[in-house]
C-alpha atoms as a PDB file:
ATOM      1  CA  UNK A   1     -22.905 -17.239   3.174  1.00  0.00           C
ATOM      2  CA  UNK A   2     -21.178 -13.730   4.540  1.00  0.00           C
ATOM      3  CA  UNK A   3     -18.443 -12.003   3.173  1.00  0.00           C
ATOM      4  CA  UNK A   4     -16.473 -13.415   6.033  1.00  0.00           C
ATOM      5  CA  UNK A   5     -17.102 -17.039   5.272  1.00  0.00           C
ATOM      6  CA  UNK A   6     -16.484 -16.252   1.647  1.00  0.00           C
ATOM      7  CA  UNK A   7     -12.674 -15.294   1.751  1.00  0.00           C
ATOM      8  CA  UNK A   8     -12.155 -18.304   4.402  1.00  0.00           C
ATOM      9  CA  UNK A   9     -13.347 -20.742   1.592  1.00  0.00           C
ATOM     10  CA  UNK A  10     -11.294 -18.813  -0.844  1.00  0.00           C
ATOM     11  CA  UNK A  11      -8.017 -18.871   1.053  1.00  0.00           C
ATOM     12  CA  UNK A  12      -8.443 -22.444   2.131  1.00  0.00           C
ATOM     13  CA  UNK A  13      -8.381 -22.950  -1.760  1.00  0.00           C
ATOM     14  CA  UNK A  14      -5.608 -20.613  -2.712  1.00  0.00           C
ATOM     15  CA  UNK A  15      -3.545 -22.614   0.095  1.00  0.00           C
ATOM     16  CA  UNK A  16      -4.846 -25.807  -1.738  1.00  0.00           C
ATOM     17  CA  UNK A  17      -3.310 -25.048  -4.608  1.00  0.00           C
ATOM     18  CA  UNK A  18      -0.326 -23.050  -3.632  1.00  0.00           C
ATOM     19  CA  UNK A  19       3.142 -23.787  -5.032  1.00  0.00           C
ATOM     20  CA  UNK A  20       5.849 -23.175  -2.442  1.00  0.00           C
ATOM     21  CA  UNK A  21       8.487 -20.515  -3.770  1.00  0.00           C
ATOM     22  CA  UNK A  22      11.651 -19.825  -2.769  1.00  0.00           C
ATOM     23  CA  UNK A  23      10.413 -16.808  -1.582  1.00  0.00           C
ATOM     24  CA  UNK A  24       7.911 -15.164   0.142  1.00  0.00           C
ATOM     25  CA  UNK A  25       4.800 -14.682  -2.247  1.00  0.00           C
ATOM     26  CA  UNK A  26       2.095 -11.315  -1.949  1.00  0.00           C
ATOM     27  CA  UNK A  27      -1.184 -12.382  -1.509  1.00  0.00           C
ATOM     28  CA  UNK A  28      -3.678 -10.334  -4.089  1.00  0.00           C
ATOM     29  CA  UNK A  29      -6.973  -9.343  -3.513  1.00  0.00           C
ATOM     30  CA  UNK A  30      -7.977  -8.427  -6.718  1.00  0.00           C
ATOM     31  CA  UNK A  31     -11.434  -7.177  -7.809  1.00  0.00           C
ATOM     32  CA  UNK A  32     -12.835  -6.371 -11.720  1.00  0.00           C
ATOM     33  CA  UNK A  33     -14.651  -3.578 -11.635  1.00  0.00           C
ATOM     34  CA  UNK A  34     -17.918  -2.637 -13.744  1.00  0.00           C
ATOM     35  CA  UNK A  35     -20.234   0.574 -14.126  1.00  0.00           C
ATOM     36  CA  UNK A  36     -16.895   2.260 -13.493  1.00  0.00           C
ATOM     37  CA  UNK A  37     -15.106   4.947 -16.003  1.00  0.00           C
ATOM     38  CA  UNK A  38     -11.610   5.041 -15.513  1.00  0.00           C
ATOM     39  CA  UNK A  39     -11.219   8.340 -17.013  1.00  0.00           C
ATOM     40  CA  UNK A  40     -13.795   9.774 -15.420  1.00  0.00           C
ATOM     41  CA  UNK A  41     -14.289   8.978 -11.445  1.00  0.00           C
ATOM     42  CA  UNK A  42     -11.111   9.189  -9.968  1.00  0.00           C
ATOM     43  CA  UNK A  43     -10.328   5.857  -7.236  1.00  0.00           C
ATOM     44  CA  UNK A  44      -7.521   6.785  -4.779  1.00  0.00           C
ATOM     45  CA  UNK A  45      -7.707   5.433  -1.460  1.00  0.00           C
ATOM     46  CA  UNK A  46      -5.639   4.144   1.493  1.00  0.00           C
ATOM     47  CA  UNK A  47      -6.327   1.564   3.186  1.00  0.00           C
ATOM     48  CA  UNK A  48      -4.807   0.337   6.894  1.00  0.00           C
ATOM     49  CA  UNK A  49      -5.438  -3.191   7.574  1.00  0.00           C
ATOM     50  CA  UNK A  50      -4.796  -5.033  11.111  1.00  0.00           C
ATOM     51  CA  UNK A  51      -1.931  -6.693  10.063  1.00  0.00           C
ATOM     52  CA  UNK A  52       1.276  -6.069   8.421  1.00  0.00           C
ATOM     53  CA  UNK A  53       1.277  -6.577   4.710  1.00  0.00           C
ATOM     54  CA  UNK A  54       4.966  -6.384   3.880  1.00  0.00           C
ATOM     55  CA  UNK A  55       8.344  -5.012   5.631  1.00  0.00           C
ATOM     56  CA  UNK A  56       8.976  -1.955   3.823  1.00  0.00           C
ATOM     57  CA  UNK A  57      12.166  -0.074   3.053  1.00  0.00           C
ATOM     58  CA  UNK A  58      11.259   3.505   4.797  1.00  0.00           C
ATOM     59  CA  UNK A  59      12.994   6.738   4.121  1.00  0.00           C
ATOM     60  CA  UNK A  60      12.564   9.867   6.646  1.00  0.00           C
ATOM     61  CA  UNK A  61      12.910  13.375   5.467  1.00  0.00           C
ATOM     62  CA  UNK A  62      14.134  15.176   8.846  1.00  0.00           C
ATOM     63  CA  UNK A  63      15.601  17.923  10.230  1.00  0.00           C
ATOM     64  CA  UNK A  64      17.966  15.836  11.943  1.00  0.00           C
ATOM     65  CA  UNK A  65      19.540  12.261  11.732  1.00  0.00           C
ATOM     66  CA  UNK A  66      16.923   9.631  12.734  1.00  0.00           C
ATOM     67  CA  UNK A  67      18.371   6.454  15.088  1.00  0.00           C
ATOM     68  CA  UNK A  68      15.414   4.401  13.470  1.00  0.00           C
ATOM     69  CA  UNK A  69      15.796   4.757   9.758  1.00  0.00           C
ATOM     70  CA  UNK A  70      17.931   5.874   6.886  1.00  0.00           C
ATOM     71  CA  UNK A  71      17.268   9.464   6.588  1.00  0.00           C
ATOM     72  CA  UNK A  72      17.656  12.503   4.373  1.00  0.00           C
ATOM     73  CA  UNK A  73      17.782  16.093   6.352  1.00  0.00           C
ATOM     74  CA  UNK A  74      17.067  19.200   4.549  1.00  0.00           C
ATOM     75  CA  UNK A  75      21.026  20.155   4.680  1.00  0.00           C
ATOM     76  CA  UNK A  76      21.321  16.887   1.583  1.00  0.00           C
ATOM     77  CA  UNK A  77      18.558  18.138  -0.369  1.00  0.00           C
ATOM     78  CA  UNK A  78      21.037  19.502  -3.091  1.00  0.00           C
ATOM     79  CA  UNK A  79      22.343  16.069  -3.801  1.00  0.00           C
ATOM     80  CA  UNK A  80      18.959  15.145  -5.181  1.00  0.00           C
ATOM     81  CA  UNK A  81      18.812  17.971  -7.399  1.00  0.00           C
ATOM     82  CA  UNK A  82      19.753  16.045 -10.457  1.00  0.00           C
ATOM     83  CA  UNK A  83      16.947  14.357 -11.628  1.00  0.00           C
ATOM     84  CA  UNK A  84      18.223  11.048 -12.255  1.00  0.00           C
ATOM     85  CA  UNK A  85      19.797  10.943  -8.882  1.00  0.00           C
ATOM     86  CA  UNK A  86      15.909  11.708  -7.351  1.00  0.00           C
ATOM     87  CA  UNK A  87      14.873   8.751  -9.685  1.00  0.00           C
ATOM     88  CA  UNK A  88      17.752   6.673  -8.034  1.00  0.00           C
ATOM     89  CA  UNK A  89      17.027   7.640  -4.752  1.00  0.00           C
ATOM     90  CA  UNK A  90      13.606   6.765  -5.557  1.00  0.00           C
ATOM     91  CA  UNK A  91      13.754   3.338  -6.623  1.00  0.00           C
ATOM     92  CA  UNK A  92      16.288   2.448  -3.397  1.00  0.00           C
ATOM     93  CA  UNK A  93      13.100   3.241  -1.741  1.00  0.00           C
ATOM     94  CA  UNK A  94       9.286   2.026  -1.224  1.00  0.00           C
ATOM     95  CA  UNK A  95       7.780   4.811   0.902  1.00  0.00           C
ATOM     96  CA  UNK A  96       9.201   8.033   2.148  1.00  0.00           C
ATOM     97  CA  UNK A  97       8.236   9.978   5.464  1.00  0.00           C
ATOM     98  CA  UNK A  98       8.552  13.276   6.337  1.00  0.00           C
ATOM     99  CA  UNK A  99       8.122  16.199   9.128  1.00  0.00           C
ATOM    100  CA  UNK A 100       5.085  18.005   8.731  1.00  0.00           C
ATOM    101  CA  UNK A 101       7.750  21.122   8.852  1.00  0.00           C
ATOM    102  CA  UNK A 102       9.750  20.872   5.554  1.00  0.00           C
ATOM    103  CA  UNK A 103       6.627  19.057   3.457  1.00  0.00           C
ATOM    104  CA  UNK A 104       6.772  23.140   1.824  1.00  0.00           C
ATOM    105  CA  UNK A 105      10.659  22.343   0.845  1.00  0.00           C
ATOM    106  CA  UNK A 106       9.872  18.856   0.114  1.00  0.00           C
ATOM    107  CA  UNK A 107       7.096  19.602  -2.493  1.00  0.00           C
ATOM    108  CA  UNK A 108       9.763  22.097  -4.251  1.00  0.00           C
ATOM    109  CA  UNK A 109      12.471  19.622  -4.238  1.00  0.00           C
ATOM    110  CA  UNK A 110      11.327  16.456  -4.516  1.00  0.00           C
ATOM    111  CA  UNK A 111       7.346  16.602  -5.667  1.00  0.00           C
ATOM    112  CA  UNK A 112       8.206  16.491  -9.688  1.00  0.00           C
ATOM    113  CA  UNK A 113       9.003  12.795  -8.903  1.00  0.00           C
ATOM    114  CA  UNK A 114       8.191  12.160  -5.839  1.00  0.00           C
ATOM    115  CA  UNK A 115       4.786  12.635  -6.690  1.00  0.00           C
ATOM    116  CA  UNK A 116       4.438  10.868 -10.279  1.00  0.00           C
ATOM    117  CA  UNK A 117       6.186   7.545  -8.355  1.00  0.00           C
ATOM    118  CA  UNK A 118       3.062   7.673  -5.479  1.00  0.00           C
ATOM    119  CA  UNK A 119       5.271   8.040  -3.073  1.00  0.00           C
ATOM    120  CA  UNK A 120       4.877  11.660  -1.699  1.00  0.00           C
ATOM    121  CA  UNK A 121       4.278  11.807   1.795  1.00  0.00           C
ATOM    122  CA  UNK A 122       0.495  12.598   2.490  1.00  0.00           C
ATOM    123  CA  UNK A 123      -1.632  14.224   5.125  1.00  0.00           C
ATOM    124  CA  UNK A 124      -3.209  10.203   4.894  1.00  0.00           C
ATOM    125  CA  UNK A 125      -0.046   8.692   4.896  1.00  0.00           C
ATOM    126  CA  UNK A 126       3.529  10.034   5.627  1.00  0.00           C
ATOM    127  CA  UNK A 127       3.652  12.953   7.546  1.00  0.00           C
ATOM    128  CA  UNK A 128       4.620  13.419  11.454  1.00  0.00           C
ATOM    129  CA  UNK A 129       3.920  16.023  13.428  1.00  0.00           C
ATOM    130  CA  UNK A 130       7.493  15.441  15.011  1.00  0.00           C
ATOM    131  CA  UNK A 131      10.462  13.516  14.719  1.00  0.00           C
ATOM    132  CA  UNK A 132      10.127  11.752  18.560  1.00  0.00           C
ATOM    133  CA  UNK A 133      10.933   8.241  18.184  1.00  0.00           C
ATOM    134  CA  UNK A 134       7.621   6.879  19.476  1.00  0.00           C
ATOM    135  CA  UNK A 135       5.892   8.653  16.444  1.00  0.00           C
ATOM    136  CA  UNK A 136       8.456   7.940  14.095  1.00  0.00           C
ATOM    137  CA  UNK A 137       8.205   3.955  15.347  1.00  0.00           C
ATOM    138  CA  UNK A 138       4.181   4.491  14.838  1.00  0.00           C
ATOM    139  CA  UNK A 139       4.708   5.753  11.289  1.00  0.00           C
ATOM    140  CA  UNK A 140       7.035   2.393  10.294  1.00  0.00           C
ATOM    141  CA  UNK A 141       3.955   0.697  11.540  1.00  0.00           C
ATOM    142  CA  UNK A 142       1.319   2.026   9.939  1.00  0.00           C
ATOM    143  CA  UNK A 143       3.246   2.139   6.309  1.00  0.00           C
ATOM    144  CA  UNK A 144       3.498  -1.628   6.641  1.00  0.00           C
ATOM    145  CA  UNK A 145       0.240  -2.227   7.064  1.00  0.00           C
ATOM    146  CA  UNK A 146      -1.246   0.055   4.870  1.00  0.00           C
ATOM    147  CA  UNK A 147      -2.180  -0.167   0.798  1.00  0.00           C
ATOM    148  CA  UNK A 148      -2.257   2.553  -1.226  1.00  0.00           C
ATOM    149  CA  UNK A 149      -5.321   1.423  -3.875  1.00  0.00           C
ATOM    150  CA  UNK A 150      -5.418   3.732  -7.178  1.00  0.00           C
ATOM    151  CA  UNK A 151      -7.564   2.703  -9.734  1.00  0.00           C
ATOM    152  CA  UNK A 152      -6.296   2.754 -13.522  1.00  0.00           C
ATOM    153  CA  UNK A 153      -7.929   0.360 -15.488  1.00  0.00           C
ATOM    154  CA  UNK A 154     -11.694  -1.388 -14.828  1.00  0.00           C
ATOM    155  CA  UNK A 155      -9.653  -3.634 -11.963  1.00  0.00           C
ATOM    156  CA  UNK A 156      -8.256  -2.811  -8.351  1.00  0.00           C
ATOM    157  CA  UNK A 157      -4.999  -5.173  -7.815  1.00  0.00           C
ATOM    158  CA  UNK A 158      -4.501  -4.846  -3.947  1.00  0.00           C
ATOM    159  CA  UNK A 159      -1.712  -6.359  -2.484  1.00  0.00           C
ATOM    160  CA  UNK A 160      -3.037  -7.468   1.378  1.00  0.00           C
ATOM    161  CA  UNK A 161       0.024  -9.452   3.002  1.00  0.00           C
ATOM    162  CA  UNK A 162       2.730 -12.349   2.451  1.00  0.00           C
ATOM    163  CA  UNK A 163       1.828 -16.029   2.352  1.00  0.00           C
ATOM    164  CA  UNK A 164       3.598 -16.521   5.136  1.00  0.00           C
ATOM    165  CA  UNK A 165       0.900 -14.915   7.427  1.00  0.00           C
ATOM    166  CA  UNK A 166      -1.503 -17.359   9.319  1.00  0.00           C
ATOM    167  CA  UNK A 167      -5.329 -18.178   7.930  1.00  0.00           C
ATOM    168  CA  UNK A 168      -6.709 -15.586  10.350  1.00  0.00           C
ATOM    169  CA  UNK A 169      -4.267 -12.913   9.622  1.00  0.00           C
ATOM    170  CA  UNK A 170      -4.869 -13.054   6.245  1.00  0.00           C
ATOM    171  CA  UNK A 171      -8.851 -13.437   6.566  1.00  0.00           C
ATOM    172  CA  UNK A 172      -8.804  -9.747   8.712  1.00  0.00           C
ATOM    173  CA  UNK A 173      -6.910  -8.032   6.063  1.00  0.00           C
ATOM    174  CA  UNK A 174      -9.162  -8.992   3.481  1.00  0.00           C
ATOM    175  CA  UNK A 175     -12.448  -8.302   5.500  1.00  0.00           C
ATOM    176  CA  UNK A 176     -11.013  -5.058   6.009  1.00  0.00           C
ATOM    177  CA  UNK A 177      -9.470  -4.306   2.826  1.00  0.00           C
ATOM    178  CA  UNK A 178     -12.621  -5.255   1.272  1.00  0.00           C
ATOM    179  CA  UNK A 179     -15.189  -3.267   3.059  1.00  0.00           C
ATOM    180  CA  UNK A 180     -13.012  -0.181   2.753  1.00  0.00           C
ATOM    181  CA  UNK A 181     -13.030  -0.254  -0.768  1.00  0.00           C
ATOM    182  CA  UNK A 182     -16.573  -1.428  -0.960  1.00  0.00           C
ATOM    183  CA  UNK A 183     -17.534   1.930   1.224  1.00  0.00           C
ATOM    184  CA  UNK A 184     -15.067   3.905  -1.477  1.00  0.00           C
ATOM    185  CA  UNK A 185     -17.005   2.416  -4.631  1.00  0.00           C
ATOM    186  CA  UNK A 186     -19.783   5.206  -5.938  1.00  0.00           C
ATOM    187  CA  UNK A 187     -22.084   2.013  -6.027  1.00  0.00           C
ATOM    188  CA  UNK A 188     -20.878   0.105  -3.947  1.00  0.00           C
ATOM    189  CA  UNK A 189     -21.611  -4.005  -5.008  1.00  0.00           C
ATOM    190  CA  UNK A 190     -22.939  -3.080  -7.952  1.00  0.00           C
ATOM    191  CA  UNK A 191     -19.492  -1.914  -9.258  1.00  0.00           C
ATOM    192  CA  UNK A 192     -18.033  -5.057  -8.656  1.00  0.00           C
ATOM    193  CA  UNK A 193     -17.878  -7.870 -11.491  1.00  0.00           C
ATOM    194  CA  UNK A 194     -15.914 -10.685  -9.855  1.00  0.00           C
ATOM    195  CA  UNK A 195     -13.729 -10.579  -6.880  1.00  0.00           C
ATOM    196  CA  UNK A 196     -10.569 -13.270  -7.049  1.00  0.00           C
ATOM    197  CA  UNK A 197      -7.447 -13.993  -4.896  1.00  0.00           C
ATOM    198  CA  UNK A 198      -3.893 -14.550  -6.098  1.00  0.00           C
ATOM    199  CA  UNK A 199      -0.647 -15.544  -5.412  1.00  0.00           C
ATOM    200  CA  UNK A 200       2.254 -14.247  -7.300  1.00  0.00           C
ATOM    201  CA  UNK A 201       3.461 -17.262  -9.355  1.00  0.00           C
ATOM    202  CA  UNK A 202      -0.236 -19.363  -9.167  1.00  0.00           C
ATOM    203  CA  UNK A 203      -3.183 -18.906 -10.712  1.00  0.00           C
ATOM    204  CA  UNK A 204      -5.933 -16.727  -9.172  1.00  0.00           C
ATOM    205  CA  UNK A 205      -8.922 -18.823  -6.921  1.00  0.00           C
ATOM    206  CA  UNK A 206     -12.216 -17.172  -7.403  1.00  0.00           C
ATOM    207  CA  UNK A 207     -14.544 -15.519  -4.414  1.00  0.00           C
ATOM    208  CA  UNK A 208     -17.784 -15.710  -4.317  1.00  0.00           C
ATOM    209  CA  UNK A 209     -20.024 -12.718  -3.049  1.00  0.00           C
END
């Protein structure tokens, strides 16, 4: 049986045996790792999958006021220089964009917690060559549809899209997801113990491979 045919089985069961909430639930790919030293090889990847995984709440760090989303110009970086108002600002937030043009400023002002949270805008994820509103719009896009996958114990735990997507929506984010970390994994399948899907609140269903 392919890959393919293995997550359709495995959703079909996770929908089986799924508990409706009263709200939307994440949908967990996650994957036990073996061969693999923590401490040693370092597992940081980010992966863009075909659909969207989750509306995000997006911050842009502009030189000017953005139409699109909340924003933060360089003029307001002294508010943030307290650090627990950074660490508030922070937490109001899931991902953070920025003009390629102040990331200098940015790093100086905001990278001693920016960057510990994972949420520093990156050359892979975050950073616009302009403020236009087409590439701004693209940006929004891509952040919702992409995982950031960093590896701190012998387990990846990636998050690949709500419930409420369809059977095939969910099937091409995990095909995806999947072979992108598979590629990422110094050897590959034989890294992998046991791969298993999960809802939040329910127990995880098993894939085989």
């Amino acid at each position: 049986m392919s890959t393919e045919e293995n997550f359709e089985k495995a959703i079909k069961k996770l929908r089986a045996t799924e508990n409706k909430r009263k709200f939307n639930q994440t949908i967990d790919l996650v994957i036990n790792l073996k061969e693999f030293d923590v401490r040693r090889e370092s597992f940081n990847l980010f992966v863009t999958l075909p659909n969207k995984i989750k509306e995000k709440k997006i911050i842009g760090i502009f030189e000017k006021k953005s139409t699109i989303i909340d924003t933060i110009t360089k003029d307001e970086f002294p508010k943030y220089k307290e650090k627990k108002d950074m660490k508030k600002l922070i937490k109001s937030y899931d991902a953070f964009i920025a003009n390629a043009k102040l990331m200098p400023a940015i790093a100086t002002s905001f990278g001693r917690v920016l960057g510990p949270a994972g949420k520093m805008p990156s050359p892979q994820l975050g950073i616009l060559p302009n403020e236009e509103e087409k590439i701004v719009q693209a940006m929004i896009k891509k952040v919702n549809s992409t995982a950031r996958i960093m590896v701190k114990e012998a387990s990846i735990k990636a998050g690949i899209g709500k419930e409420s997507l369809s059977d095939k929506e969910l099937l091409d984010n995990l095909v995806t997801a999947y072979s992108q970390i598979m590629d990422a994994l110094p050897k590959k399948r034989d890294n992998i113990r046991n791969i298993k899907l999960k809802l939040t609140m329910d127990k995880p269903v098993p894939v085989d491979f």
